[in-house]
N, C-alpha and C. Protein backbone atom coordinates (compact mmCIF):
# COMPACT_ATOMS: atom_id res chain seq x y z
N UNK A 1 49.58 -52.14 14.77
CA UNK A 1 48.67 -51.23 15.40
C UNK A 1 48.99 -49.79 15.00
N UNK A 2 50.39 -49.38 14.92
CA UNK A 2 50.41 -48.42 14.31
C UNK A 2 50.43 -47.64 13.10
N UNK A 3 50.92 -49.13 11.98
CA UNK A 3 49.94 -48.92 10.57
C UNK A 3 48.70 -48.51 10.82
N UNK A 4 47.66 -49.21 11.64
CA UNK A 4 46.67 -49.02 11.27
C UNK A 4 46.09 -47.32 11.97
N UNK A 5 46.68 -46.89 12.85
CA UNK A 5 46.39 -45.59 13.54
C UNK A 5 46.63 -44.75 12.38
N UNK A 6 48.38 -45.06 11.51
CA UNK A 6 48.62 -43.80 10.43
C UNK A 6 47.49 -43.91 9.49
N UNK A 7 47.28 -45.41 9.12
CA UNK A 7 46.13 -45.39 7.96
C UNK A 7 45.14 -44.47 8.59
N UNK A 8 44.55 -44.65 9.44
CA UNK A 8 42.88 -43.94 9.75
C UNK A 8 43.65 -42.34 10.05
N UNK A 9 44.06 -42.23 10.47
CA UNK A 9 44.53 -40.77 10.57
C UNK A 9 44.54 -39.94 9.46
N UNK A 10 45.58 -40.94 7.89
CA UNK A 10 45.45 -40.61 6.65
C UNK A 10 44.11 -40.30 5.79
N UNK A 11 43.50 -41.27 6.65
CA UNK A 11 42.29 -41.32 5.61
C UNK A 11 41.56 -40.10 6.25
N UNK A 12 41.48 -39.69 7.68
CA UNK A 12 41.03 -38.77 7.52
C UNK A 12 41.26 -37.50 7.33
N UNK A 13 42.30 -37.33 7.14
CA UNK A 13 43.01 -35.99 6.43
C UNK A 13 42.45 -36.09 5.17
N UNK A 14 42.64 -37.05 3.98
CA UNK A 14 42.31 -36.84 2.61
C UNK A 14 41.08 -36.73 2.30
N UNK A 15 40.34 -36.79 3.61
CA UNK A 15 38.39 -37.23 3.82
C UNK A 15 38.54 -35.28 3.76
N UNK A 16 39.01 -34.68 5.02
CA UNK A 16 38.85 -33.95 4.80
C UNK A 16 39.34 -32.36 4.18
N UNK A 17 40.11 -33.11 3.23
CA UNK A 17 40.89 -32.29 2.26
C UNK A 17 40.05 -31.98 1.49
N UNK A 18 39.08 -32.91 0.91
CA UNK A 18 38.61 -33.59 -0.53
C UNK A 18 37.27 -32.68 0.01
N UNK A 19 36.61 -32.55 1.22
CA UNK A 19 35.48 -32.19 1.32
C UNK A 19 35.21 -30.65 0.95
N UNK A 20 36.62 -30.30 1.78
CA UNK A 20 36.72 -29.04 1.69
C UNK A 20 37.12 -28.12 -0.02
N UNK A 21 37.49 -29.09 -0.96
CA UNK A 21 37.34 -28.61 -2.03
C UNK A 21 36.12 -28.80 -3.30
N UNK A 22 35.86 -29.45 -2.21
CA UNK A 22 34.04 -30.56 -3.42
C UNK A 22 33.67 -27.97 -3.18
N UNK A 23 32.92 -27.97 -4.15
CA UNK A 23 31.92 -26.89 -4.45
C UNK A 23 31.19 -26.90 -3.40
N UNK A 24 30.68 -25.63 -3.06
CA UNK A 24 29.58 -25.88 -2.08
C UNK A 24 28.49 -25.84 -2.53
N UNK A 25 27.29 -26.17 -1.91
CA UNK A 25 25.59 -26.27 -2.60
C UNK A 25 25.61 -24.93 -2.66
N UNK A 26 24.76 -24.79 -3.60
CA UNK A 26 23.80 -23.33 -3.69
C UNK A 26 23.13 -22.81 -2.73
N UNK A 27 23.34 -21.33 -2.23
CA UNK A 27 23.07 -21.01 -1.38
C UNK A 27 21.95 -20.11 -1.15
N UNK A 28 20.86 -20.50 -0.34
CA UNK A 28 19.17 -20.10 -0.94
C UNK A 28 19.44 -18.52 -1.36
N UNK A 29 18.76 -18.00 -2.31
CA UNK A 29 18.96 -16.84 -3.01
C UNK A 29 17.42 -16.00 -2.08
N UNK A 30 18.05 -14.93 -1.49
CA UNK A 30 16.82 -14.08 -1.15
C UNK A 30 16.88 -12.55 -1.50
N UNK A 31 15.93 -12.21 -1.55
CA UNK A 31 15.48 -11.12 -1.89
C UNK A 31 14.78 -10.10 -0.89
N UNK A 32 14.56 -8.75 -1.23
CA UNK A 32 13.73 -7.77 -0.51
C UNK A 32 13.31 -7.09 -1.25
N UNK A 33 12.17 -6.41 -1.14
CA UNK A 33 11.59 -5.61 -1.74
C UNK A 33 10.88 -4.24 -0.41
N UNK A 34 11.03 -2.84 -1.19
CA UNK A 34 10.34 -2.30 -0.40
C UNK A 34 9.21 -1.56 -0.89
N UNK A 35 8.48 -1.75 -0.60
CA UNK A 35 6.71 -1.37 -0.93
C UNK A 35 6.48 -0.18 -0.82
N UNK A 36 7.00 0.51 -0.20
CA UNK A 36 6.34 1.85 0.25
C UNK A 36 7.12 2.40 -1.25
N UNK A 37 8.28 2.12 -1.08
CA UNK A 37 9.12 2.96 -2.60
C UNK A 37 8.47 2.34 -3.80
N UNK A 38 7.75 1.29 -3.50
CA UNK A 38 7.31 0.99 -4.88
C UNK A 38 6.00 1.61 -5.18
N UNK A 39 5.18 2.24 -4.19
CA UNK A 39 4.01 2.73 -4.54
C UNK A 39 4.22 4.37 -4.24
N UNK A 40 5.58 5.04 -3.89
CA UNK A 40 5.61 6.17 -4.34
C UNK A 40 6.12 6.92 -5.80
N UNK A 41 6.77 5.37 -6.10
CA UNK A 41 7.79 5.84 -6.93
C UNK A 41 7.07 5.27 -9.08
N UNK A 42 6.74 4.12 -8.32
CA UNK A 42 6.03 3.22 -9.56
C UNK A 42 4.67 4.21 -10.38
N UNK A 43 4.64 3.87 -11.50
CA UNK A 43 3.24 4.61 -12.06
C UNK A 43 2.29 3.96 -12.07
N UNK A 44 2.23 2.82 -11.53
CA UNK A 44 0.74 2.23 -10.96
C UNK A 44 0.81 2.81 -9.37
N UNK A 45 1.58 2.94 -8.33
CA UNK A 45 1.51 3.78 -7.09
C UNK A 45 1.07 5.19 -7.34
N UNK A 46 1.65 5.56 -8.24
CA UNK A 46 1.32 7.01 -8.23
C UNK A 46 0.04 7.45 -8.66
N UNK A 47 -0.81 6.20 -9.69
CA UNK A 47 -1.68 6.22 -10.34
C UNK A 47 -2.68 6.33 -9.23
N UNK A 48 -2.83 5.23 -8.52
CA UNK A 48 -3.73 5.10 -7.74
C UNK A 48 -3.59 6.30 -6.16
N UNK A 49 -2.27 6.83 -5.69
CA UNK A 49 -2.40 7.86 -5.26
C UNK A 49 -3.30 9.60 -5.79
N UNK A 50 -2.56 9.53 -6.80
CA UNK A 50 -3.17 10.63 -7.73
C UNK A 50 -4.79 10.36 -8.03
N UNK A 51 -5.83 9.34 -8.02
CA UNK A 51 -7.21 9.05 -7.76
C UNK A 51 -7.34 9.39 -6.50
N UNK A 52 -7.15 8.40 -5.78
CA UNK A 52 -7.52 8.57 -4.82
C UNK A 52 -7.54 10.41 -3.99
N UNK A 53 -6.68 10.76 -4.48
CA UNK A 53 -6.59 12.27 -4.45
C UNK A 53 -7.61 13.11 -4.49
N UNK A 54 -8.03 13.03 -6.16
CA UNK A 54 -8.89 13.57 -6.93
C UNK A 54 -10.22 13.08 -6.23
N UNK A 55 -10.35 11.82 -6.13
CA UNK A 55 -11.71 11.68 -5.59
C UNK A 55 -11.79 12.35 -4.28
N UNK A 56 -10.91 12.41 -3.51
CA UNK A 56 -11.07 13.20 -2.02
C UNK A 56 -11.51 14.92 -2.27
N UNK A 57 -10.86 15.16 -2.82
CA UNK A 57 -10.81 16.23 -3.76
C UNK A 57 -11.90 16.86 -4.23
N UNK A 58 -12.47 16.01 -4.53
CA UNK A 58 -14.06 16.22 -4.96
C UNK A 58 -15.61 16.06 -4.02
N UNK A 59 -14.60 15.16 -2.94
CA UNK A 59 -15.29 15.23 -2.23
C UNK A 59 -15.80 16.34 -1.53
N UNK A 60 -14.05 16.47 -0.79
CA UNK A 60 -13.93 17.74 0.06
C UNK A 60 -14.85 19.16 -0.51
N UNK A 61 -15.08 19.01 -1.58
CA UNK A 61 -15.11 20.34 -2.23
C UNK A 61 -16.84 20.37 -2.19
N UNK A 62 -17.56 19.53 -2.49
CA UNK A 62 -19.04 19.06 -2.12
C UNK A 62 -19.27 19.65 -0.62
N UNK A 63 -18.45 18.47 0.05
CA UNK A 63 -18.82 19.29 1.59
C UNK A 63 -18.69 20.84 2.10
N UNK A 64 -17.68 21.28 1.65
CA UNK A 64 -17.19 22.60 1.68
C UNK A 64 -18.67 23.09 1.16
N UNK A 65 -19.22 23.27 0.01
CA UNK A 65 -20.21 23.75 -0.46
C UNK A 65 -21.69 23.48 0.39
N UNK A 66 -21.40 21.90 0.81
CA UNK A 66 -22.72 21.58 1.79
C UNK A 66 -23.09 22.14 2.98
N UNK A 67 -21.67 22.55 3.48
CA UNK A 67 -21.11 23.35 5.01
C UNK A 67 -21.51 24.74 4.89
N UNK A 68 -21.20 25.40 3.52
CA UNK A 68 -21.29 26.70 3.27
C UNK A 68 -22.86 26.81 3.39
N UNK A 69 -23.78 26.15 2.81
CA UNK A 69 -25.36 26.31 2.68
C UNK A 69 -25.59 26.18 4.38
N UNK A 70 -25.53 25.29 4.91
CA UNK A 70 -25.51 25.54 6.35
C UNK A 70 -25.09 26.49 7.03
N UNK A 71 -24.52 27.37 6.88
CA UNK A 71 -23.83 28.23 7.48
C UNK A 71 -24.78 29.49 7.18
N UNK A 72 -24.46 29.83 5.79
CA UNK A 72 -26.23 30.62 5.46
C UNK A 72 -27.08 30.22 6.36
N UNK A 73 -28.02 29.26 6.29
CA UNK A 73 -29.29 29.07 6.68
C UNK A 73 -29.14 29.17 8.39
N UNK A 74 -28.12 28.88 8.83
CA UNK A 74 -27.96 29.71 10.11
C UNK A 74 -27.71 30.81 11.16
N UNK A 75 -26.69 31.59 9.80
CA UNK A 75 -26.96 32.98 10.00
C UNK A 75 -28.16 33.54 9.46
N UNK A 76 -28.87 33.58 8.50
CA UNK A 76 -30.27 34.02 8.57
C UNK A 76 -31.12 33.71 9.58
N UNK A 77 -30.54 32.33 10.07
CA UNK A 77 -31.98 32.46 11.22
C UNK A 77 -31.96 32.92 12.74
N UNK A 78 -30.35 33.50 12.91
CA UNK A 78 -29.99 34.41 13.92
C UNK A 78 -30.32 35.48 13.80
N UNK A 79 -30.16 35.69 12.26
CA UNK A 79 -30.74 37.29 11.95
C UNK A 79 -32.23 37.38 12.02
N UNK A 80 -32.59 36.66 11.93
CA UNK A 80 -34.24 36.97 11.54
C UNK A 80 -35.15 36.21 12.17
N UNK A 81 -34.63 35.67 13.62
CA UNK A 81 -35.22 34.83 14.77
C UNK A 81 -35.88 36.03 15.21
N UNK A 82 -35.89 37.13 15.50
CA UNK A 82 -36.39 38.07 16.43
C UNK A 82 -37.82 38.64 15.81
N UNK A 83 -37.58 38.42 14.28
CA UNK A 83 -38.77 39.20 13.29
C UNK A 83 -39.75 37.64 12.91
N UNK A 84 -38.92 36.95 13.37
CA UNK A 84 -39.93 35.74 12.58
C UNK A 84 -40.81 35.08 13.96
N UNK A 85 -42.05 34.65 13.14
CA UNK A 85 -43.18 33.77 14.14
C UNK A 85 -42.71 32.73 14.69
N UNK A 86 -42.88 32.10 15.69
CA UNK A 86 -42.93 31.10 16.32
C UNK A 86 -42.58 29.56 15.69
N UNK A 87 -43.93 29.74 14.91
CA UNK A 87 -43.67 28.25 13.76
C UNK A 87 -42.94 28.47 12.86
N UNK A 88 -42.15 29.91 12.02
CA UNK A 88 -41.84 30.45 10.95
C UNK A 88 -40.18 30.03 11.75
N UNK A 89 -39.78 30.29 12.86
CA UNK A 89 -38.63 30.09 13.10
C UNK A 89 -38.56 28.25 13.55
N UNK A 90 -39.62 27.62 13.97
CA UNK A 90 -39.40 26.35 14.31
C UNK A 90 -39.47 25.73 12.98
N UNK A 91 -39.75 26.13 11.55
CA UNK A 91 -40.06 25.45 10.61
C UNK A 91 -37.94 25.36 10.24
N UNK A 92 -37.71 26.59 10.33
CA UNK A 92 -36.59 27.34 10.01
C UNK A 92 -35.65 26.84 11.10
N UNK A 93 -35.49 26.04 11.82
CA UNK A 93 -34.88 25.36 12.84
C UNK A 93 -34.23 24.30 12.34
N UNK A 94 -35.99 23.06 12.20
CA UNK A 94 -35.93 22.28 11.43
C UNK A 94 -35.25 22.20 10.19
N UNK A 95 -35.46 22.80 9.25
CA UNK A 95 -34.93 22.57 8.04
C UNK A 95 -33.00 22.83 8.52
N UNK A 96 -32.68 23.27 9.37
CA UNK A 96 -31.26 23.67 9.63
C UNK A 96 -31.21 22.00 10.38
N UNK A 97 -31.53 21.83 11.08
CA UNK A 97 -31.14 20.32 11.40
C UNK A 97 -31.08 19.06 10.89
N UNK A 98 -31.88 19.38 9.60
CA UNK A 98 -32.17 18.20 8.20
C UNK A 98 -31.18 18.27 7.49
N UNK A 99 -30.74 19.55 7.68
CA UNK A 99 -29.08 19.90 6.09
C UNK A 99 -28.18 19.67 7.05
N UNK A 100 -28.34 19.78 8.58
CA UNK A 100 -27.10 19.34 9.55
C UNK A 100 -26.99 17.76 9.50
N UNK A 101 -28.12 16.92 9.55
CA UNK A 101 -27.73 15.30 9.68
C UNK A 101 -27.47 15.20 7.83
N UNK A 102 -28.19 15.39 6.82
CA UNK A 102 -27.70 15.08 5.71
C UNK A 102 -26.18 15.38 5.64
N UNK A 103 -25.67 16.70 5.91
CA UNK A 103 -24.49 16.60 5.97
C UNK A 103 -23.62 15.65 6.54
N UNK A 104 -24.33 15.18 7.58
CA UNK A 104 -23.17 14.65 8.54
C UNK A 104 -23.15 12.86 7.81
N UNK A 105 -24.50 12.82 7.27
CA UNK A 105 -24.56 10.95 6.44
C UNK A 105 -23.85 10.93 5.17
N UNK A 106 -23.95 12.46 4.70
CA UNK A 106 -23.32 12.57 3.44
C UNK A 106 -21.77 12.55 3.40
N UNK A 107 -20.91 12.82 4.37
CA UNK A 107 -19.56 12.96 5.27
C UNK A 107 -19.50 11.62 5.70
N UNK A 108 -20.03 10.72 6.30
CA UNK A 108 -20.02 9.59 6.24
C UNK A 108 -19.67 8.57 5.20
N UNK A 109 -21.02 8.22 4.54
CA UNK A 109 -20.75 7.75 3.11
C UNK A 109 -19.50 8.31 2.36
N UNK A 110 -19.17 9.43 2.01
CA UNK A 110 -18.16 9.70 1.40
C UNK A 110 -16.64 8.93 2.35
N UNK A 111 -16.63 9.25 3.28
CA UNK A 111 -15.84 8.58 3.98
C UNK A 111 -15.46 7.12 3.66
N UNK A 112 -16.78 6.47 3.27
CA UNK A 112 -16.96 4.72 3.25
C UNK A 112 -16.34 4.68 1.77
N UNK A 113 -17.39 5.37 0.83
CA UNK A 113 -16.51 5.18 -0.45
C UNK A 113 -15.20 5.36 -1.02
N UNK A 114 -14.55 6.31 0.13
CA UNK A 114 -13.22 6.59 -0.33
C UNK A 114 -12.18 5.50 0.15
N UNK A 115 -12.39 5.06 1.52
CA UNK A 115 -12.12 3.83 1.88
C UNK A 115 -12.28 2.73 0.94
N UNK A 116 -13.43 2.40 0.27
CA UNK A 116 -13.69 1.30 -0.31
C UNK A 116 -13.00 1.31 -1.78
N UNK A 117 -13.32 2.42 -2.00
CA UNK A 117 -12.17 2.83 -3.61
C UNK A 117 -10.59 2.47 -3.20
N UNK A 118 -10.20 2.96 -2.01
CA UNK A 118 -8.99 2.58 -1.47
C UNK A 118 -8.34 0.77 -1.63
N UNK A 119 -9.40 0.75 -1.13
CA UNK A 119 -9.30 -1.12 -0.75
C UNK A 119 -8.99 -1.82 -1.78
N UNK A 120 -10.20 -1.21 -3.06
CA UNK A 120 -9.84 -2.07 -4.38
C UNK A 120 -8.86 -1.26 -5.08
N UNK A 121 -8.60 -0.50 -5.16
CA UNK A 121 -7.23 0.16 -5.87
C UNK A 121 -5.94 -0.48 -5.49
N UNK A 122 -5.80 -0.68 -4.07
CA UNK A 122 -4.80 -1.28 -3.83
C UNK A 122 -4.47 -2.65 -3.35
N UNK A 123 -5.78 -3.00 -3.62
CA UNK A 123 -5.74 -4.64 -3.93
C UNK A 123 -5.36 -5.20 -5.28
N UNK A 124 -5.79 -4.27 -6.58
CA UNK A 124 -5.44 -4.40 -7.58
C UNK A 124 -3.69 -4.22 -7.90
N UNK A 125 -3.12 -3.46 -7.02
CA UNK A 125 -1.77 -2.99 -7.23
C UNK A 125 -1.35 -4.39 -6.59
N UNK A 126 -1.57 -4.56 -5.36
CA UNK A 126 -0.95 -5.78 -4.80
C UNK A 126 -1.08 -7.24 -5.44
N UNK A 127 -1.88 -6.99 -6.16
CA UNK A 127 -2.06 -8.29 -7.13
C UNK A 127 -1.44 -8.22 -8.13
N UNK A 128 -0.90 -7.02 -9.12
CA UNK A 128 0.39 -6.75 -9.97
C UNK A 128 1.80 -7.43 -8.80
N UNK A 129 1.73 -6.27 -8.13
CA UNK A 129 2.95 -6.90 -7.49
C UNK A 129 3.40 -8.32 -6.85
N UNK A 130 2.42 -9.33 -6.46
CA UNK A 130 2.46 -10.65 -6.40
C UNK A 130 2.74 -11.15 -7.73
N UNK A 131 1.86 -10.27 -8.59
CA UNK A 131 2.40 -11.66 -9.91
C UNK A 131 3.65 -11.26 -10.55
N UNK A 132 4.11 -10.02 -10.27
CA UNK A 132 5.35 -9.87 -10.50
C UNK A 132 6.54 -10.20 -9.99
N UNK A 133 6.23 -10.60 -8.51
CA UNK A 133 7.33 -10.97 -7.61
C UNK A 133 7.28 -11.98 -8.18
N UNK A 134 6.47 -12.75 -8.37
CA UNK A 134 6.09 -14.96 -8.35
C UNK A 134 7.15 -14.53 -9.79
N UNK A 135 6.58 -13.75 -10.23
CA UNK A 135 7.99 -14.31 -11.88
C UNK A 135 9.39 -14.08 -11.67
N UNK A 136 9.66 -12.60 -10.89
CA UNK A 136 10.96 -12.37 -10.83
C UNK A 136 11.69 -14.18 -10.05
N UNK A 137 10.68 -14.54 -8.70
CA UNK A 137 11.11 -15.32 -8.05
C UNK A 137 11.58 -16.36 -8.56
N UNK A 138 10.27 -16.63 -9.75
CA UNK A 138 10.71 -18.18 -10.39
C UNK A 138 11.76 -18.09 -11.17
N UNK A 139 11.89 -16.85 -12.13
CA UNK A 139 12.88 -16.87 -13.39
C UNK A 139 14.34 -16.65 -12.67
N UNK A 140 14.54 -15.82 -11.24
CA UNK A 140 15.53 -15.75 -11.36
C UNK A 140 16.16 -16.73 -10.11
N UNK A 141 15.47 -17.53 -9.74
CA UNK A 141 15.59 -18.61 -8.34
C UNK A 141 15.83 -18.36 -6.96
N UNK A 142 14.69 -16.89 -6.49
CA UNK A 142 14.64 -17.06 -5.82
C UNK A 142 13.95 -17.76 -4.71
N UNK A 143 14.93 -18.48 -3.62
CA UNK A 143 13.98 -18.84 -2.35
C UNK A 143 12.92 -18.07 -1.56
N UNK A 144 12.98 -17.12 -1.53
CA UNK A 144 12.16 -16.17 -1.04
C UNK A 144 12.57 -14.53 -1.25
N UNK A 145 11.28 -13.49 -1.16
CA UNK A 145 10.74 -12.52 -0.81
C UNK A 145 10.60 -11.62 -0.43
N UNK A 146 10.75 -10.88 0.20
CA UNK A 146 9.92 -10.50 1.58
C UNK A 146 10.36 -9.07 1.38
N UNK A 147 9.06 -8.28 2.37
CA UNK A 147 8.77 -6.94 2.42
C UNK A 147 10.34 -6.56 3.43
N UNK A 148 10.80 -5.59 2.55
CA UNK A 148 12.36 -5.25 3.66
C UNK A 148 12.06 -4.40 4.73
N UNK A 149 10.67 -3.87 5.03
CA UNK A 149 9.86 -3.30 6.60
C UNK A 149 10.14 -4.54 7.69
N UNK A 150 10.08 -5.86 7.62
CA UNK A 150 9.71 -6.68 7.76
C UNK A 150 11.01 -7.54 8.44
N UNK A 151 12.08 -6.95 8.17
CA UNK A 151 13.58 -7.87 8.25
C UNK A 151 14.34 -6.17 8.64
N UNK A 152 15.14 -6.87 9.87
CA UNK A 152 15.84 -5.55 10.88
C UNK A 152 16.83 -5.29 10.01
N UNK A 153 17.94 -6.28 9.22
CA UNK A 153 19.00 -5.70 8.01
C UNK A 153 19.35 -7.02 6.96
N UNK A 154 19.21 -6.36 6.04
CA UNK A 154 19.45 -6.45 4.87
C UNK A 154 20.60 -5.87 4.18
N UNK A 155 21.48 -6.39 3.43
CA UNK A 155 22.90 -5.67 2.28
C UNK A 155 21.63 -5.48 1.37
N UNK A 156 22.24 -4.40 0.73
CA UNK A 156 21.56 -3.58 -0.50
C UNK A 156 21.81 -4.35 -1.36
N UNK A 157 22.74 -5.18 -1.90
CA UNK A 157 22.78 -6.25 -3.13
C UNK A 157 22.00 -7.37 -3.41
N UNK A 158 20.62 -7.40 -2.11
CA UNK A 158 19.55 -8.47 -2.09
C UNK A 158 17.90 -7.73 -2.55
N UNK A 159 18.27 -6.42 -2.57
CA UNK A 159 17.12 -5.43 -2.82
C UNK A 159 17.22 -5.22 -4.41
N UNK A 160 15.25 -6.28 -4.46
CA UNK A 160 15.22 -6.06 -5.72
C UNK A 160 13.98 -5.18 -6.33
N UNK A 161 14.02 -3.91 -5.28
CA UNK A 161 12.82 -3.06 -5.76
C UNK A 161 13.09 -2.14 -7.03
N UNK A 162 13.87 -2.42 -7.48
CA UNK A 162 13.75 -1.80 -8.79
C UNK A 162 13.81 -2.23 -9.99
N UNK A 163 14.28 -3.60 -9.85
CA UNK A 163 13.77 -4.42 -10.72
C UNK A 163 12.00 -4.67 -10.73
N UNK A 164 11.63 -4.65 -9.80
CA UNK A 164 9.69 -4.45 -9.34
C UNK A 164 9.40 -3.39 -9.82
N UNK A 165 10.16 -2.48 -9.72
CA UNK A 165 9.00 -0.80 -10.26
C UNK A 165 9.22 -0.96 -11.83
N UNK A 166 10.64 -1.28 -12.31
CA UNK A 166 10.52 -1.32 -14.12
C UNK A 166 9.59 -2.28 -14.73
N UNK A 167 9.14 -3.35 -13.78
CA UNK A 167 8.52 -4.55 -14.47
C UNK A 167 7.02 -4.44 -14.22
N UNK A 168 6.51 -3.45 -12.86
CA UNK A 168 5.45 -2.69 -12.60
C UNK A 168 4.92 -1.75 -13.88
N UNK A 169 6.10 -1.13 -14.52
CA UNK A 169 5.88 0.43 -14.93
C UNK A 169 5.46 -0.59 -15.90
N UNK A 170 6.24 -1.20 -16.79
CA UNK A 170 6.11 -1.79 -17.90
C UNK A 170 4.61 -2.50 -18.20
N UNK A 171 3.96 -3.60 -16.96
CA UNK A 171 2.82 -3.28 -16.97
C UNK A 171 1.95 -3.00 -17.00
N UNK A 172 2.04 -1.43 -16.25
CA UNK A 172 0.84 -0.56 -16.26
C UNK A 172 1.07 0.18 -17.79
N UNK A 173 1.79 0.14 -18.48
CA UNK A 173 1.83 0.97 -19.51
C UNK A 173 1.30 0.37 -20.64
N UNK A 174 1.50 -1.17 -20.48
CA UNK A 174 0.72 -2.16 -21.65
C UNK A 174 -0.41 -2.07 -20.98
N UNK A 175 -1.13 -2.26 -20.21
CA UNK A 175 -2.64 -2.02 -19.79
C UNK A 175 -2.98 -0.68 -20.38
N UNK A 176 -1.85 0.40 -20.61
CA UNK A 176 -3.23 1.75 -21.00
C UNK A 176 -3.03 1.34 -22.43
């Protein structure tokens, strides 16, 4: 009986001697990336910031000019309400309330398009950056991903946003 206690005792010592030196499995490989640095820093981020700019830009500068004509046509008709007829100032009313709603649809729409230019600009970026992650992921094995906004901490030796902005830049530079 007590052979057999040392045997099982033995065996499990060498059970777990042996386990403890077997290799361990591979241990899932993850990653982070942070987005915001990749679209301030990347020249497809900057690209599509710097539009989006310009088009506001151009906007703004329309309205400014549309605002300014309004502004005329309303100080003239403060000035010259007292000398003008009845219908001559109601015609002159009118036309100030037609350049007031055009303005205000024209401020609108611009609004929608800049939004909508928005949407596809940076749907297009996010679709670089998916197909860039899916390769880094596959070629270099990672298990996962993920936006580092997204995860409370992270070691900096799992952050692979700069491997994303060189393989971004590189991209956008064979596209021009």
């Amino acid at each position: 009986m007590r052979a057999v206690k040392c045997t099982f005792a033995m065996s499990l010592l060498i059970l777990f001697f042996f386990t403890n030196s077997l290799p361990a499995a591979d241990v899932a490989k993850i990653g982070v990336i942070d987005l915001q640095k990749v679209l301030e820093t990347s020249t497809a981020g900057k690209s599509v910031q710097a539009q989006l700019k310009k088009q506001k830009d151009n906007m703004e500068t329309d309205l400014k000019q549309k605002g300014s004509e309004i502004e005329k046509i309303r100080k003239r008709l403060e000035r010259e309400s007292m000398v003008m007829s009845k219908e001559m100032r109601e015609e002159k009313e009118r036309e100030q309330r037609i350049k007031i709603n055009d303005f205000k649809s024209l401020q609108k729409k611009y609004r929608a398009d800049l939004q909508k230019l928005e949407v596809q600009l940076m749907n297009q970026l996010q679709r670089d950056i998916k197909e860039i992650v899916d390769a880094i992921g596959k070629k270099s094995g990672y298990l996962l991903i993920i936006n580092k906004y997204s995860v409370l901490y992270s070691p900096g030796s799992i952050d692979i946003t700069a491997d994303l902005i060189k393989k971004l830049n590189a991209l956008t530079a064979k596209r021009k």
